[in-house]
C-alpha atoms as a PDB file:
ATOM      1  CA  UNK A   1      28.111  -3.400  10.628  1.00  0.00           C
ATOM      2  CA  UNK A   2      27.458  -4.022  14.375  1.00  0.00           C
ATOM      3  CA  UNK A   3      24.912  -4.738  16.785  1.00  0.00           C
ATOM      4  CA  UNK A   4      24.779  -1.975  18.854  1.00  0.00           C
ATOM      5  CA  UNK A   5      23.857  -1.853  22.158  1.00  0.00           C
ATOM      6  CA  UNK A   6      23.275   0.132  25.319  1.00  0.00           C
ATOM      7  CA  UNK A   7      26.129  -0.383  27.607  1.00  0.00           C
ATOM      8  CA  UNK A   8      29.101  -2.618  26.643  1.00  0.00           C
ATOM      9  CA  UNK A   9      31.075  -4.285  29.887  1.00  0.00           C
ATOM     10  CA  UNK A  10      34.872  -4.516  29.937  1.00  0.00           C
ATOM     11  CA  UNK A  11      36.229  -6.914  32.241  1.00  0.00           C
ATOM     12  CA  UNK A  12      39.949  -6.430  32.599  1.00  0.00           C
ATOM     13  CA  UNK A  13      42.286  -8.177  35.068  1.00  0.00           C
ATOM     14  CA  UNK A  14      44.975  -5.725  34.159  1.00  0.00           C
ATOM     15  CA  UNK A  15      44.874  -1.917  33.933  1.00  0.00           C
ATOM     16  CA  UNK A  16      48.572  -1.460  32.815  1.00  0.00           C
ATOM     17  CA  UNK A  17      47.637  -3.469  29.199  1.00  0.00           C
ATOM     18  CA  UNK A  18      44.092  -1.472  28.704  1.00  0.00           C
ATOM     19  CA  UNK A  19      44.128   2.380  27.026  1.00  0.00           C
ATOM     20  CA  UNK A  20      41.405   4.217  27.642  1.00  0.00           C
ATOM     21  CA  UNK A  21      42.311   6.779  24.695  1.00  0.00           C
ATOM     22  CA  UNK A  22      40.817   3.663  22.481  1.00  0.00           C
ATOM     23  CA  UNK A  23      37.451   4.827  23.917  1.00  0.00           C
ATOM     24  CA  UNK A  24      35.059   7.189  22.802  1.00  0.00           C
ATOM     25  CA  UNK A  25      31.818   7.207  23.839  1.00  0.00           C
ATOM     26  CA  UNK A  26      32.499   6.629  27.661  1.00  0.00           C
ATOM     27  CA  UNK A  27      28.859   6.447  28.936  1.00  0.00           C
ATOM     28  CA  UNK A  28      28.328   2.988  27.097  1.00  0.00           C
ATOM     29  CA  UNK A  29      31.256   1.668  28.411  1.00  0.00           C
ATOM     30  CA  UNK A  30      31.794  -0.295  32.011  1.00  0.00           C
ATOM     31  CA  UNK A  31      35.168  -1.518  33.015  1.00  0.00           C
ATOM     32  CA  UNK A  32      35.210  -4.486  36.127  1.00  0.00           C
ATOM     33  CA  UNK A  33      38.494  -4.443  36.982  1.00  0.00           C
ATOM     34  CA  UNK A  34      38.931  -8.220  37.992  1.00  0.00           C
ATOM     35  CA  UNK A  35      42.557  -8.708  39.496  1.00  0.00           C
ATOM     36  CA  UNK A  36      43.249 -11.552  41.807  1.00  0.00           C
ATOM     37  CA  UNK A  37      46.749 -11.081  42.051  1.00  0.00           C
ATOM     38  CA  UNK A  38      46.581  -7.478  43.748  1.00  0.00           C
ATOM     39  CA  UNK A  39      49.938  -6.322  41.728  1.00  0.00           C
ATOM     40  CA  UNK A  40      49.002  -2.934  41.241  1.00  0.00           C
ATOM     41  CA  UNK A  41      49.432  -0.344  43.418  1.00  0.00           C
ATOM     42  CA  UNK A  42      46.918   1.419  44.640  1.00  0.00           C
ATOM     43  CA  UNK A  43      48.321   5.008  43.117  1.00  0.00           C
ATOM     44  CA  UNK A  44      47.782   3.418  39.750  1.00  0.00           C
ATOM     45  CA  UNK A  45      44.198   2.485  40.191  1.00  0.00           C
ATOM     46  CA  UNK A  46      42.804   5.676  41.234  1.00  0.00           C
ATOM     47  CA  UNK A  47      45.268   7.222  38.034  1.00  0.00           C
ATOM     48  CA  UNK A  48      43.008   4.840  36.060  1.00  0.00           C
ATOM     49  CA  UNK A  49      39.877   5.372  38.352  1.00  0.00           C
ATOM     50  CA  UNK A  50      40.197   9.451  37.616  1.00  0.00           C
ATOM     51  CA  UNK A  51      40.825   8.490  33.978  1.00  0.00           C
ATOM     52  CA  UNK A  52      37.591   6.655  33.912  1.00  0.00           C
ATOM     53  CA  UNK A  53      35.653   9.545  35.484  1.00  0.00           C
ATOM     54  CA  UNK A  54      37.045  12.148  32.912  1.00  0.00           C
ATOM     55  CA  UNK A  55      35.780   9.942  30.369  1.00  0.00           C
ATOM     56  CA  UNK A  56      32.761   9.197  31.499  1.00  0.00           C
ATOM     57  CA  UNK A  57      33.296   5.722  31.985  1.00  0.00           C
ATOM     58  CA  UNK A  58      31.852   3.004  35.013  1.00  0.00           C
ATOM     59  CA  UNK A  59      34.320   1.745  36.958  1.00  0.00           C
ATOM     60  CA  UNK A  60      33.326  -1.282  39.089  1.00  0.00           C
ATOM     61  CA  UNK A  61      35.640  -3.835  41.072  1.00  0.00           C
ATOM     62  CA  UNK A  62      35.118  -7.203  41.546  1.00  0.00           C
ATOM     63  CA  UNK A  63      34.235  -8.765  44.557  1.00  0.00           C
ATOM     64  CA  UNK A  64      36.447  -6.541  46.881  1.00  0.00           C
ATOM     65  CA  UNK A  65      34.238  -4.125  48.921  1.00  0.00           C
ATOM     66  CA  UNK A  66      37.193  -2.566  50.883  1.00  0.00           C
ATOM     67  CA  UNK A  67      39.215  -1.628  47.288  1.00  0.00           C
ATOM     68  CA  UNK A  68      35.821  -0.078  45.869  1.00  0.00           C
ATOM     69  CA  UNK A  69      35.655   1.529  49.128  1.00  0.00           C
ATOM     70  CA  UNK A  70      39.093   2.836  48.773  1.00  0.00           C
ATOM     71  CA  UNK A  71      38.689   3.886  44.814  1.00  0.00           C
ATOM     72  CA  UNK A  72      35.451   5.160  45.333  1.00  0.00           C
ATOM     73  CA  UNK A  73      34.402   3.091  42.272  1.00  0.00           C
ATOM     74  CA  UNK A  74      30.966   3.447  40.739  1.00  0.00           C
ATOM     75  CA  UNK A  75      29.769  -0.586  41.385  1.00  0.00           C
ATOM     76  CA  UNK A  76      30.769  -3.709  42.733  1.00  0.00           C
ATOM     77  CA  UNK A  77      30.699  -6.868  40.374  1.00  0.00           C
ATOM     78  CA  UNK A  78      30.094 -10.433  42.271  1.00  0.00           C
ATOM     79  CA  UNK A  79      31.461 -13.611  40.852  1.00  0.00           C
ATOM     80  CA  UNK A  80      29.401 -16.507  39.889  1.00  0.00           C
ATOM     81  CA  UNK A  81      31.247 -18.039  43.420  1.00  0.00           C
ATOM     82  CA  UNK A  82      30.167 -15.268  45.704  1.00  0.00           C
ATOM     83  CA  UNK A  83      27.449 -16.810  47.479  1.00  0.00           C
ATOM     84  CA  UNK A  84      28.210 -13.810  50.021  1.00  0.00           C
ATOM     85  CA  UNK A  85      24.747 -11.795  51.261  1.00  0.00           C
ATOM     86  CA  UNK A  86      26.828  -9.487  52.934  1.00  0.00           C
ATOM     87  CA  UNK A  87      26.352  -7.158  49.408  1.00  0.00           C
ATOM     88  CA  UNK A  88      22.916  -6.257  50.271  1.00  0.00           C
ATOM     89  CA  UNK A  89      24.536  -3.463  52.510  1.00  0.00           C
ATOM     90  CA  UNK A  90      26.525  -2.343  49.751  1.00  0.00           C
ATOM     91  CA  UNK A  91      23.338  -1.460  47.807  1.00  0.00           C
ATOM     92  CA  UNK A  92      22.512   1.745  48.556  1.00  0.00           C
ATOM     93  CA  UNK A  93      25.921   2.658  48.254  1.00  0.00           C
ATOM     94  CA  UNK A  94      27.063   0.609  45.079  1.00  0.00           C
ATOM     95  CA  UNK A  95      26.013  -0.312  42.012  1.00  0.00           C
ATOM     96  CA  UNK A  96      25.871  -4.138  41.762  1.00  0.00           C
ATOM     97  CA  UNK A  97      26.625  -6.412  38.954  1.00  0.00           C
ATOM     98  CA  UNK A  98      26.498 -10.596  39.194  1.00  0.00           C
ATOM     99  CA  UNK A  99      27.859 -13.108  37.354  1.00  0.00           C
ATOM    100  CA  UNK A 100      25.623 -16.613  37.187  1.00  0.00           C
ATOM    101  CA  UNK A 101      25.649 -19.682  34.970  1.00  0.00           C
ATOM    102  CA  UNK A 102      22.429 -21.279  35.647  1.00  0.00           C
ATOM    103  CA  UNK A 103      18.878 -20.376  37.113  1.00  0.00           C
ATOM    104  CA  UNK A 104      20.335 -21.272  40.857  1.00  0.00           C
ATOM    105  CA  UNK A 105      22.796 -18.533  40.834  1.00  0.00           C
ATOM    106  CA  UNK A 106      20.773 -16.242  39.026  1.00  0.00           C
ATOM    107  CA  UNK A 107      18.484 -16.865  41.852  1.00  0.00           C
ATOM    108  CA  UNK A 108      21.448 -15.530  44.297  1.00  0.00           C
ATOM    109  CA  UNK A 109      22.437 -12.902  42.252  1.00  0.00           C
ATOM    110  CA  UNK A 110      18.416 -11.176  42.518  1.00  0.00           C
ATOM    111  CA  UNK A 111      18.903 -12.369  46.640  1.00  0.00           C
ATOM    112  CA  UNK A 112      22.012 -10.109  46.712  1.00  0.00           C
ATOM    113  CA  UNK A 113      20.505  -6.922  45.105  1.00  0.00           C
ATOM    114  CA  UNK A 114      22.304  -7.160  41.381  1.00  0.00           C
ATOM    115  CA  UNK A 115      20.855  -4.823  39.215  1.00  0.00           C
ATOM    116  CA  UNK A 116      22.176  -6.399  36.324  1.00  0.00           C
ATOM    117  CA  UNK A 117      23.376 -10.438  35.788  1.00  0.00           C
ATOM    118  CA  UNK A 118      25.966 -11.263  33.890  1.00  0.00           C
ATOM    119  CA  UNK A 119      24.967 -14.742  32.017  1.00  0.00           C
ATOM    120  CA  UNK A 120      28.434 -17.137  30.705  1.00  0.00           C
ATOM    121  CA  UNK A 121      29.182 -18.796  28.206  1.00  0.00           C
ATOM    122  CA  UNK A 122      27.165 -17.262  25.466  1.00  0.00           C
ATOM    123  CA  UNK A 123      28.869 -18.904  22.465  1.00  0.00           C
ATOM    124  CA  UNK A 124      31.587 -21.478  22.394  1.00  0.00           C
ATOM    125  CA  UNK A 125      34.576 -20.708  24.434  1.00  0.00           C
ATOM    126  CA  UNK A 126      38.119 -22.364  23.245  1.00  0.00           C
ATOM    127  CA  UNK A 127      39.845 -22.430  26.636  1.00  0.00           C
ATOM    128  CA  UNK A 128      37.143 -25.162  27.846  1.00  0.00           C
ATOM    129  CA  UNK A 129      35.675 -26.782  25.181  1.00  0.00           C
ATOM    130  CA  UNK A 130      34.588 -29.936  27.621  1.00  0.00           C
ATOM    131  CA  UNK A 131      31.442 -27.304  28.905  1.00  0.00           C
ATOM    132  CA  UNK A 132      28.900 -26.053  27.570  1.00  0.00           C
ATOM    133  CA  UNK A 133      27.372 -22.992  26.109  1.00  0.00           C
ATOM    134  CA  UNK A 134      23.967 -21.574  25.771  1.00  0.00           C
ATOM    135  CA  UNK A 135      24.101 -20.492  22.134  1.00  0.00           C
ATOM    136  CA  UNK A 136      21.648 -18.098  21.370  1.00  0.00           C
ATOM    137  CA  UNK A 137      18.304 -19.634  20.693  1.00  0.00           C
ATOM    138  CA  UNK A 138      19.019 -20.930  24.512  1.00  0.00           C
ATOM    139  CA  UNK A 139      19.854 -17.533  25.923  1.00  0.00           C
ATOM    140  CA  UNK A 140      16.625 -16.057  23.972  1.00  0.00           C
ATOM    141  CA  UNK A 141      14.418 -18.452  25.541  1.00  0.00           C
ATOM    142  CA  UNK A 142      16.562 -18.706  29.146  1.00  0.00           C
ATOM    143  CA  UNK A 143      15.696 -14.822  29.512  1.00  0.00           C
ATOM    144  CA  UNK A 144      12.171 -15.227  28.769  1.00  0.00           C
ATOM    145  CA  UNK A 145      11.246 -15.660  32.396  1.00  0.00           C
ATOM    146  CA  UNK A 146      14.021 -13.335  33.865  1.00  0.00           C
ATOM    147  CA  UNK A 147      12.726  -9.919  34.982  1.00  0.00           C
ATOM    148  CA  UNK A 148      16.412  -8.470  35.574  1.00  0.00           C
ATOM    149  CA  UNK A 149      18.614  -7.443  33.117  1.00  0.00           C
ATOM    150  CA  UNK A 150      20.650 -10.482  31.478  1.00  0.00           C
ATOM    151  CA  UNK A 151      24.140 -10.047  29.852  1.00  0.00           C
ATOM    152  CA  UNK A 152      25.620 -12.261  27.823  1.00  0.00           C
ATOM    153  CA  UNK A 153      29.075 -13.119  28.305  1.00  0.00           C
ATOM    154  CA  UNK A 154      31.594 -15.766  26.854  1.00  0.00           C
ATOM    155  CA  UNK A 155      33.329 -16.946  23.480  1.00  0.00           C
ATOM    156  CA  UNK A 156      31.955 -13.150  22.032  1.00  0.00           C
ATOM    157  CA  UNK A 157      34.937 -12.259  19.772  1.00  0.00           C
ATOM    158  CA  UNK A 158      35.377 -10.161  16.445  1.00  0.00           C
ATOM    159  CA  UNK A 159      34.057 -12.967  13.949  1.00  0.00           C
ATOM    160  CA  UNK A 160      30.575 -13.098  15.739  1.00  0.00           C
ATOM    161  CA  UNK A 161      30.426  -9.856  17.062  1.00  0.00           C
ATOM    162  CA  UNK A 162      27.640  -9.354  14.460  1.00  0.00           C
ATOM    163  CA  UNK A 163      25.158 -12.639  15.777  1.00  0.00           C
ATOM    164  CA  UNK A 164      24.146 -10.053  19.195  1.00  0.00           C
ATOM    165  CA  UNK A 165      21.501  -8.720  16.874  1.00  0.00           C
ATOM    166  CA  UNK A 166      19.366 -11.292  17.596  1.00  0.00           C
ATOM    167  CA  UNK A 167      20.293 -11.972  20.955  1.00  0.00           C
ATOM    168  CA  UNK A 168      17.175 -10.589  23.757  1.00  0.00           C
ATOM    169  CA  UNK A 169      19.699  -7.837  25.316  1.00  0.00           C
ATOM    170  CA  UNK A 170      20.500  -4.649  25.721  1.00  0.00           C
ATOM    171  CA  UNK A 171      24.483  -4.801  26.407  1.00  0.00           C
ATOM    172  CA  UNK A 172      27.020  -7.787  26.205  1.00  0.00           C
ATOM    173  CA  UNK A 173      30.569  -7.969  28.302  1.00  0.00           C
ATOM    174  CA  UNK A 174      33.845  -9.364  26.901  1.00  0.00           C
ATOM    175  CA  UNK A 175      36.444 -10.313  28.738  1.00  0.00           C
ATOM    176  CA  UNK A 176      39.025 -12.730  26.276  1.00  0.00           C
ATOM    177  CA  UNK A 177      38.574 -10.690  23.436  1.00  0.00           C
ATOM    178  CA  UNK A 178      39.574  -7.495  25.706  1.00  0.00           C
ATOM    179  CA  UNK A 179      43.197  -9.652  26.041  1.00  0.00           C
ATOM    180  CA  UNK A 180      43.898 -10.471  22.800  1.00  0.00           C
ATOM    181  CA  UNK A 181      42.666  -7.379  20.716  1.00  0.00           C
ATOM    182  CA  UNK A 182      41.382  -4.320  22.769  1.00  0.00           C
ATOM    183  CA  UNK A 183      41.976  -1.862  20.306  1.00  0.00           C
ATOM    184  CA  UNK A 184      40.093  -3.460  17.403  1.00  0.00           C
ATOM    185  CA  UNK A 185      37.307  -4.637  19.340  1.00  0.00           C
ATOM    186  CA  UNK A 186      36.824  -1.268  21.040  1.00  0.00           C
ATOM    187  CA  UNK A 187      37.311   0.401  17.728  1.00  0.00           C
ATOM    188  CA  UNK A 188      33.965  -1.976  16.491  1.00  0.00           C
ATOM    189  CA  UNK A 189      31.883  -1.222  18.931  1.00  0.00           C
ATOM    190  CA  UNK A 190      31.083   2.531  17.826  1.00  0.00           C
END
């Protein structure tokens, strides 16, 4: 059994290690493609780009107006470090997703027109164990106050896939699970 919810965000860094065939249900699904290497070609992304649109899937791009621009890509996710305002001309255009850790940048992400704000660290994350996490009696009462929509992110993986019951959300993103095991996680998820 799963906690379903209404969209689930896919942030990927690398479209050549991602199958789309593993997806069903496209309209619940949004993929951030999140590369800061730029070793794709540009042919490859709009292959995956069309992919996404036969399927029914979002396809947003992180922080790189020009390359959403160029895709045509449905939204444009900012970073927790984009402090850039320059996205409020992208609005009309562009979807816009934000990523925050605290109430500061949460308070940058509403400045910059996000419609929704992606919220880190979630649950306890193995790759920095020194910082921490929300947890989610924390989350629950951190979104109390929030009027936009607040996604949890970070340390969600197959063994508590099942605790977002009783998290105050309506979708969650993964991004480290997505590495490891995209086919099984996808394959919960319906």
């Amino acid at each position: 059994m799963l906690a379903f919810k209404k969209k689930y965000l896919l942030i990927i860094e690398n479209i050549k290690y991602f199958e789309l065939k593993n997806i069903k249900k496209g309209e619940k699904f949004i993929i951030i493609y999140r590369n800061t290497k730029n070793n794709e070609k540009i042919s490859e992304l709009i292959n995956f780009r069309n992919q996404c649109r036969l399927k029914r899937i979002k396809f947003f791009i992180a922080n790189n107006t020009s390359l959403a621009i160029k895709l045509k890509a449905d939204g444009i996710y900012l970073s927790a470090h984009n402090h850039n305002l320059k996205a409020l001309f992208f609005r009309k255009k562009f979807d816009l997703i934000g990523s925050a850790h605290n109430y500061k940048e949460i308070d940058l992400k509403k400045k910059q027109g996000c419609k929704y704000i992606v919220l880190s660290r979630l649950f306890r994350v193995s790759y920095k164990s020194e910082l921490s996490f929300l947890g989610i009696n924390r989350f629950n009462y951190f979104t109390l106050n929030i009027y936009k929509k607040i996604i949890p992110l970070g340390g969600i993986n197959l063994v508590n896939l099942n605790k977002l019951k009783i998290v105050r959300c309506n979708s969650f993103a993964l991004m480290s699970e997505i590495k490891k095991k995209p086919a099984k996680i996808i394959s919960r998820l319906f």
